[in-house]
C-alpha atoms as a PDB file:
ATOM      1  CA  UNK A   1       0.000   0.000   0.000  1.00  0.00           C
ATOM      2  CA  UNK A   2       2.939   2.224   1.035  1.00  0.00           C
ATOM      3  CA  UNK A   3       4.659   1.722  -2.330  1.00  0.00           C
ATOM      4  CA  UNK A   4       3.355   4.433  -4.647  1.00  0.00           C
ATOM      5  CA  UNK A   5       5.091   7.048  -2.306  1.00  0.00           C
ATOM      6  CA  UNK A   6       8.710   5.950  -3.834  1.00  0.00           C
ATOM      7  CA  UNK A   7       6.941   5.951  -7.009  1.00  0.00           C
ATOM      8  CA  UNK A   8       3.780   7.013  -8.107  1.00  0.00           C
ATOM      9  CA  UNK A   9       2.819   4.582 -10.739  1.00  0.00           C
ATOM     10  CA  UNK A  10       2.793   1.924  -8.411  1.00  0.00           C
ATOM     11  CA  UNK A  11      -0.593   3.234  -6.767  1.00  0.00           C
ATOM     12  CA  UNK A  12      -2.339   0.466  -9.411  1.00  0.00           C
ATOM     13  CA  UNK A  13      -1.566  -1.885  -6.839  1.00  0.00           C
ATOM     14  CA  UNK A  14      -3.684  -0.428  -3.997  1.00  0.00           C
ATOM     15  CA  UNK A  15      -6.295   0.823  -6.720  1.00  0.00           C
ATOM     16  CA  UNK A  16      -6.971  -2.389  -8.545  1.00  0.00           C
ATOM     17  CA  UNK A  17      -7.796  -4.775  -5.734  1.00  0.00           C
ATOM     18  CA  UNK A  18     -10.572  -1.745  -4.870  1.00  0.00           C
ATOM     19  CA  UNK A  19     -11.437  -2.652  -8.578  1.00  0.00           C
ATOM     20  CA  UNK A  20     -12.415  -6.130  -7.868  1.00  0.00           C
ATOM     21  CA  UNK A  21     -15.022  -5.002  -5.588  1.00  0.00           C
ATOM     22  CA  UNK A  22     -16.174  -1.410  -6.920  1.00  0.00           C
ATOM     23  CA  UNK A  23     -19.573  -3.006  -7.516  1.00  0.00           C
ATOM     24  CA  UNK A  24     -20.053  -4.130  -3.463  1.00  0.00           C
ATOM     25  CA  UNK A  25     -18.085  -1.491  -1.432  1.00  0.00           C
ATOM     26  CA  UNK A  26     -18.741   2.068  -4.272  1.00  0.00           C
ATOM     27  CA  UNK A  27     -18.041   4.231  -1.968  1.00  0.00           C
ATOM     28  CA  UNK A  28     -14.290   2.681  -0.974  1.00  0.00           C
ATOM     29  CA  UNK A  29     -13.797   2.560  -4.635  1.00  0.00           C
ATOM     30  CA  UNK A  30     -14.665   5.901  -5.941  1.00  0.00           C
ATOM     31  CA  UNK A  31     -12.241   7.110  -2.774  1.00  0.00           C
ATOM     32  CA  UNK A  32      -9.397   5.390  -3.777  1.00  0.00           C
ATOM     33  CA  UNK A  33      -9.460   5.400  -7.378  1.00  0.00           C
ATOM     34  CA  UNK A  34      -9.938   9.660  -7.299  1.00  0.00           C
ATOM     35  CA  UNK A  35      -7.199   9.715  -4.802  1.00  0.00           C
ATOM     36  CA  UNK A  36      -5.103   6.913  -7.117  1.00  0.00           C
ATOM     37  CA  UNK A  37      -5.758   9.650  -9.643  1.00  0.00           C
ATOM     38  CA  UNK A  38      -4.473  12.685  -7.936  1.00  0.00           C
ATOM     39  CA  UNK A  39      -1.486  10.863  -6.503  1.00  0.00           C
ATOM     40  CA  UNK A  40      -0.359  10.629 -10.191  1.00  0.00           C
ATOM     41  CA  UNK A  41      -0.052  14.311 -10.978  1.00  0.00           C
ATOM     42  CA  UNK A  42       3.510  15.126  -9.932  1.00  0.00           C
ATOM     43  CA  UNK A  43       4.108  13.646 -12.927  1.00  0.00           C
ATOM     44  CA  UNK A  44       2.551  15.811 -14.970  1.00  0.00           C
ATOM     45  CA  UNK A  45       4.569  19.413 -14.429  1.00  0.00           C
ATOM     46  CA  UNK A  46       4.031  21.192 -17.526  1.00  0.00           C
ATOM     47  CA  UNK A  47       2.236  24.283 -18.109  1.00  0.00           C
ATOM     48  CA  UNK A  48      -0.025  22.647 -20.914  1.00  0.00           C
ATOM     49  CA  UNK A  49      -0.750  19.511 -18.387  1.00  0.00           C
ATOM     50  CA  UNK A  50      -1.620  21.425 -15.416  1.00  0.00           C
ATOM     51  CA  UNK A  51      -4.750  22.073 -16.751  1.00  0.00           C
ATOM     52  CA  UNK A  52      -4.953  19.072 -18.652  1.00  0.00           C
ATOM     53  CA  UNK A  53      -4.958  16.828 -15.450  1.00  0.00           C
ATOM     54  CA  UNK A  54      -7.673  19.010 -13.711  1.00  0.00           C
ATOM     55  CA  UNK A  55      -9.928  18.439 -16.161  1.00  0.00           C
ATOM     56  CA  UNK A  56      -9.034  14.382 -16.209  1.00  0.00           C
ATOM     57  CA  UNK A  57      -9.702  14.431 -12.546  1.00  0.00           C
ATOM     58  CA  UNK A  58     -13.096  16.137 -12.781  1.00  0.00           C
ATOM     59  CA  UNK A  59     -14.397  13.797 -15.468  1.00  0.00           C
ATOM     60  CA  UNK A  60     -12.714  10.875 -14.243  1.00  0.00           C
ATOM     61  CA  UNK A  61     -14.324  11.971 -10.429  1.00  0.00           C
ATOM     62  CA  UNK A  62     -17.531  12.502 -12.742  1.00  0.00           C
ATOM     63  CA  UNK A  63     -17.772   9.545 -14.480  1.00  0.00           C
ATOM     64  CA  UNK A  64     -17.125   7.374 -11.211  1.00  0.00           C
ATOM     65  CA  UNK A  65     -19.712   9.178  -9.578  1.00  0.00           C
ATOM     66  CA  UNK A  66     -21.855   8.323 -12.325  1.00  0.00           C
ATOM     67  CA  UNK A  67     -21.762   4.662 -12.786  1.00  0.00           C
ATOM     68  CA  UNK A  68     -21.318   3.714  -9.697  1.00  0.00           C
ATOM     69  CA  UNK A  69     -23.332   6.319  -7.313  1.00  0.00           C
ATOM     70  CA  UNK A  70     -21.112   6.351  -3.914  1.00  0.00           C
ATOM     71  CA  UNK A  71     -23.419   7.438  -0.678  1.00  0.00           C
ATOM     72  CA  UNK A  72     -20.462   9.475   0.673  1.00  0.00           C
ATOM     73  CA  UNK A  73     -20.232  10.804   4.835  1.00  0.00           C
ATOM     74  CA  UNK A  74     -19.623  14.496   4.946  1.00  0.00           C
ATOM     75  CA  UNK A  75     -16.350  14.380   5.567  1.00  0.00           C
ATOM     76  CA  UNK A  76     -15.649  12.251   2.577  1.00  0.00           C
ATOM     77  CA  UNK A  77     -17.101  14.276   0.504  1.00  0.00           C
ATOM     78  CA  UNK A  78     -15.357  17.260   2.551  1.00  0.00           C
ATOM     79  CA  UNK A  79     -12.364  15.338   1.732  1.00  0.00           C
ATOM     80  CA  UNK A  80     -12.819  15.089  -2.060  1.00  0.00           C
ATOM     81  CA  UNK A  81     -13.375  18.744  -2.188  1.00  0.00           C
ATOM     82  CA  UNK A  82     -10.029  18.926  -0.260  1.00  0.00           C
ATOM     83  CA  UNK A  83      -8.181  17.722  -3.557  1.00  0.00           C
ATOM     84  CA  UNK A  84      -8.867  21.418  -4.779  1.00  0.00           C
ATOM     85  CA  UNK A  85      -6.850  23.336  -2.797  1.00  0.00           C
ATOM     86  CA  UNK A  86      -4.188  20.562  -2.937  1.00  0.00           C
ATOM     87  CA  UNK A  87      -4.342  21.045  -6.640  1.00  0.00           C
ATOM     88  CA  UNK A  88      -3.985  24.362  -6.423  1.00  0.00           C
ATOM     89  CA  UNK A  89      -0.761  24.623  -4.236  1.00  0.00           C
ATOM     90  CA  UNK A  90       0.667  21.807  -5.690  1.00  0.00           C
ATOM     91  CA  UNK A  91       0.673  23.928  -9.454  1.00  0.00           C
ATOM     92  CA  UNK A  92       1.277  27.638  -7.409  1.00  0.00           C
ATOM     93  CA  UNK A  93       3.397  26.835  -4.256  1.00  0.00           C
ATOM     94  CA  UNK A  94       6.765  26.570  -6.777  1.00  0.00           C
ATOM     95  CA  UNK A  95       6.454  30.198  -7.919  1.00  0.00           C
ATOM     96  CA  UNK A  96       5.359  31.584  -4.657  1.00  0.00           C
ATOM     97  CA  UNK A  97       7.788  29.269  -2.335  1.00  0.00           C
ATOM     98  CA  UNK A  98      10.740  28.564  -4.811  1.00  0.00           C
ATOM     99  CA  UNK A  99      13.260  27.800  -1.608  1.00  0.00           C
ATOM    100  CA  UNK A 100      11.162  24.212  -1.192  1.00  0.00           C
ATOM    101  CA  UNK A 101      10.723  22.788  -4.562  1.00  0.00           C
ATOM    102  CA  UNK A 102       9.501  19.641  -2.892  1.00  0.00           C
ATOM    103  CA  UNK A 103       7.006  20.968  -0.501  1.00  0.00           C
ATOM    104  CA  UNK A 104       3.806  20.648  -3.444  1.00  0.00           C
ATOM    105  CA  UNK A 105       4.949  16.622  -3.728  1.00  0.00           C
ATOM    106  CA  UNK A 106       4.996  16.157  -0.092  1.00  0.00           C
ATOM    107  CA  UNK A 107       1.520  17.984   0.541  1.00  0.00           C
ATOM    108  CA  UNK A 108       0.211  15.786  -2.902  1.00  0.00           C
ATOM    109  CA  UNK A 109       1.658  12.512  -1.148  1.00  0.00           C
ATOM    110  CA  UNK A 110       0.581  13.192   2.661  1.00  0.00           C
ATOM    111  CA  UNK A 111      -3.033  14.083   1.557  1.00  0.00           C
ATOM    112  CA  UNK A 112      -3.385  11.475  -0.600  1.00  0.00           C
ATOM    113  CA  UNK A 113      -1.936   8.727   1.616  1.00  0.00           C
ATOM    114  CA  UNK A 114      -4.965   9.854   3.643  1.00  0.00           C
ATOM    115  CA  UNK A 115      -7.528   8.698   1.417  1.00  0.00           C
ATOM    116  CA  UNK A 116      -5.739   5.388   0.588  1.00  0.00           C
ATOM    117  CA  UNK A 117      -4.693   4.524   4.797  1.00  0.00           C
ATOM    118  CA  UNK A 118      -8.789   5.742   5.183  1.00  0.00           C
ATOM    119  CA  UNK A 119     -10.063   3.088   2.002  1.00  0.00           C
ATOM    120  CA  UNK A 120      -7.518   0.837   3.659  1.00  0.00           C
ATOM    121  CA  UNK A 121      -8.677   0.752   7.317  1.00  0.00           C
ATOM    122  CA  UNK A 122     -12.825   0.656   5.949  1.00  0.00           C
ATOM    123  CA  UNK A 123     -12.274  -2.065   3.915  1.00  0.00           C
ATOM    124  CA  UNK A 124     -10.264  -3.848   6.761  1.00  0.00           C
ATOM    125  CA  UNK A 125     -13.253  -2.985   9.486  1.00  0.00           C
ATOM    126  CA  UNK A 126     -16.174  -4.455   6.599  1.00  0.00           C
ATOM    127  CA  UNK A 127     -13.998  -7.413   5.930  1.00  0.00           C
ATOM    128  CA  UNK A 128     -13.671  -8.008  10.021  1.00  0.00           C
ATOM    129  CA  UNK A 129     -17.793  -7.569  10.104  1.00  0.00           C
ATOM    130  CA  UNK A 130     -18.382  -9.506   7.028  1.00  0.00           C
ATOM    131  CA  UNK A 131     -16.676 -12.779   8.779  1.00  0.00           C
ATOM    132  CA  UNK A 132     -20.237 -12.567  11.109  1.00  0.00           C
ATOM    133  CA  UNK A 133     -23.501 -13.181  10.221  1.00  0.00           C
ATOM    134  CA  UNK A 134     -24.750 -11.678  13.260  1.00  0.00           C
ATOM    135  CA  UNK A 135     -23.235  -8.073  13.017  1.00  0.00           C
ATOM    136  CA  UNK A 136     -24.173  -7.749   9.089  1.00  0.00           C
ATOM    137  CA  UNK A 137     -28.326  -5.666   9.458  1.00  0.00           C
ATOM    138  CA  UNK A 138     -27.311  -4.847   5.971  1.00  0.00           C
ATOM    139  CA  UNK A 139     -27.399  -8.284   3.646  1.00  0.00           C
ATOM    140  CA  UNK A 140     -24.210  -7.913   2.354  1.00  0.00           C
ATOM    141  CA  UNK A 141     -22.755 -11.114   3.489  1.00  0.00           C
ATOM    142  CA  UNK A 142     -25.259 -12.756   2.306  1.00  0.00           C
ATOM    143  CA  UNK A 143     -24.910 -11.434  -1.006  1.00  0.00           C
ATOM    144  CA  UNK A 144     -21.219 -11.608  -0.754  1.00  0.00           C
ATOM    145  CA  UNK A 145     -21.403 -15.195   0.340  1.00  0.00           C
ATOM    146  CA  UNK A 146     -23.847 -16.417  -2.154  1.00  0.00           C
ATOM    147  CA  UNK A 147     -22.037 -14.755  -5.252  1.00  0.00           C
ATOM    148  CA  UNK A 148     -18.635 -17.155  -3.544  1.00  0.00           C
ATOM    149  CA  UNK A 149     -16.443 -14.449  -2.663  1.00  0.00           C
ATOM    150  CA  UNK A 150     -16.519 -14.838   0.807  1.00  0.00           C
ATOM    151  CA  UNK A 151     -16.022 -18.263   2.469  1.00  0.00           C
ATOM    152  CA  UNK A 152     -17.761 -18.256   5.558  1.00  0.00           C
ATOM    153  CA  UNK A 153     -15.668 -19.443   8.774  1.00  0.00           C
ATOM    154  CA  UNK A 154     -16.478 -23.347   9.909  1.00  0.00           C
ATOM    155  CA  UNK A 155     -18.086 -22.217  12.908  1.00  0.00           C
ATOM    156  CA  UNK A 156     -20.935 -20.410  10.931  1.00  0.00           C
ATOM    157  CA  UNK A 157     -21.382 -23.442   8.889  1.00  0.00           C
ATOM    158  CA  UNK A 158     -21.639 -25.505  12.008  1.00  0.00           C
ATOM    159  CA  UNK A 159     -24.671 -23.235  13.116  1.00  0.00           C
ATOM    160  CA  UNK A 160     -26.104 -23.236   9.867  1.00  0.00           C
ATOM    161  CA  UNK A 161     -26.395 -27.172   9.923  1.00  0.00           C
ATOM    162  CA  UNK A 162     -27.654 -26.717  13.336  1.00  0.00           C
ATOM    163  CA  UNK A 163     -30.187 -24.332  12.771  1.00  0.00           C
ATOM    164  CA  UNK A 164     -31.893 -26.647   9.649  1.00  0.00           C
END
């Protein structure tokens, strides 16, 4: 998970396992894959792809939003809104702070390891809940475990067998 901060293009291995289940957990996905996004633009430093890559994150944020329809908390969505004024002093802070040239990657990197340890932790917590039957009000084990992704512990098939 840590890798992409040595290098950047290595954040497809924290977004595509999100991938795998962007269709049961939207909300983790559409977090990590517009902070997987973001966490790519130090590589783009040109004048002509500064605004180039705001306008791939807005449709890519867009188009993400619109297929898959994420019920984000308030402060998720307060932290997607965040990625403005990152963008913003990550394309100004060089010409008004030209003594630390690395300042705009660090803030990039710190804010977006945010989003990814956040995604990280949520999916960790859902996995720990799904491995219940008990603590799940919502159905989704039960639609997890009869679509075979999730293998459900021997003890819950012991009380299954029980209970019939």
């Amino acid at each position: 998970m840590f890798g992409y901060h040595v290098h950047e293009k290595a954040i497809l291995n924290v977004v595509v396992p999100f991938c795998l289940i962007s269709f049961l957990q939207p909300k983790l996905f559409f977090l990590t894959v517009v902070t997987g996004t973001v966490s790519l633009f130090p590589l783009l430093f040109t004048n002509f792809e500064i605004v180039l890559k705001g306008l791939i994150a807005v449709f890519h944020a867009t188009l993400c939003s619109t297929i898959l329809t994420p019920s984000l908390r308030w402060f998720e969505v307060a932290y997607v809104i965040g990625f403005v004024p990152v963008y913003l002093f990550e394309n100004l802070a060089t010409s008004v702070l030209p003594n630390l040239p690395f300042l705009p990657l660090l803030v990039v990197s710190d804010y977006c390891l945010i989003g990814m340890l956040y995604s990280y932790i949520w999916l960790y917590w859902e996995f720990m809940n799904l491995t219940d039957l008990e603590s799940d009000p919502t159905g989704t084990f039960e639609a997890n475990r009869k679509a075979k992704l999730i293998v459900p512990s021997s003890s819950r098939v012991l009380r299954e067998r029980k209970s019939k």
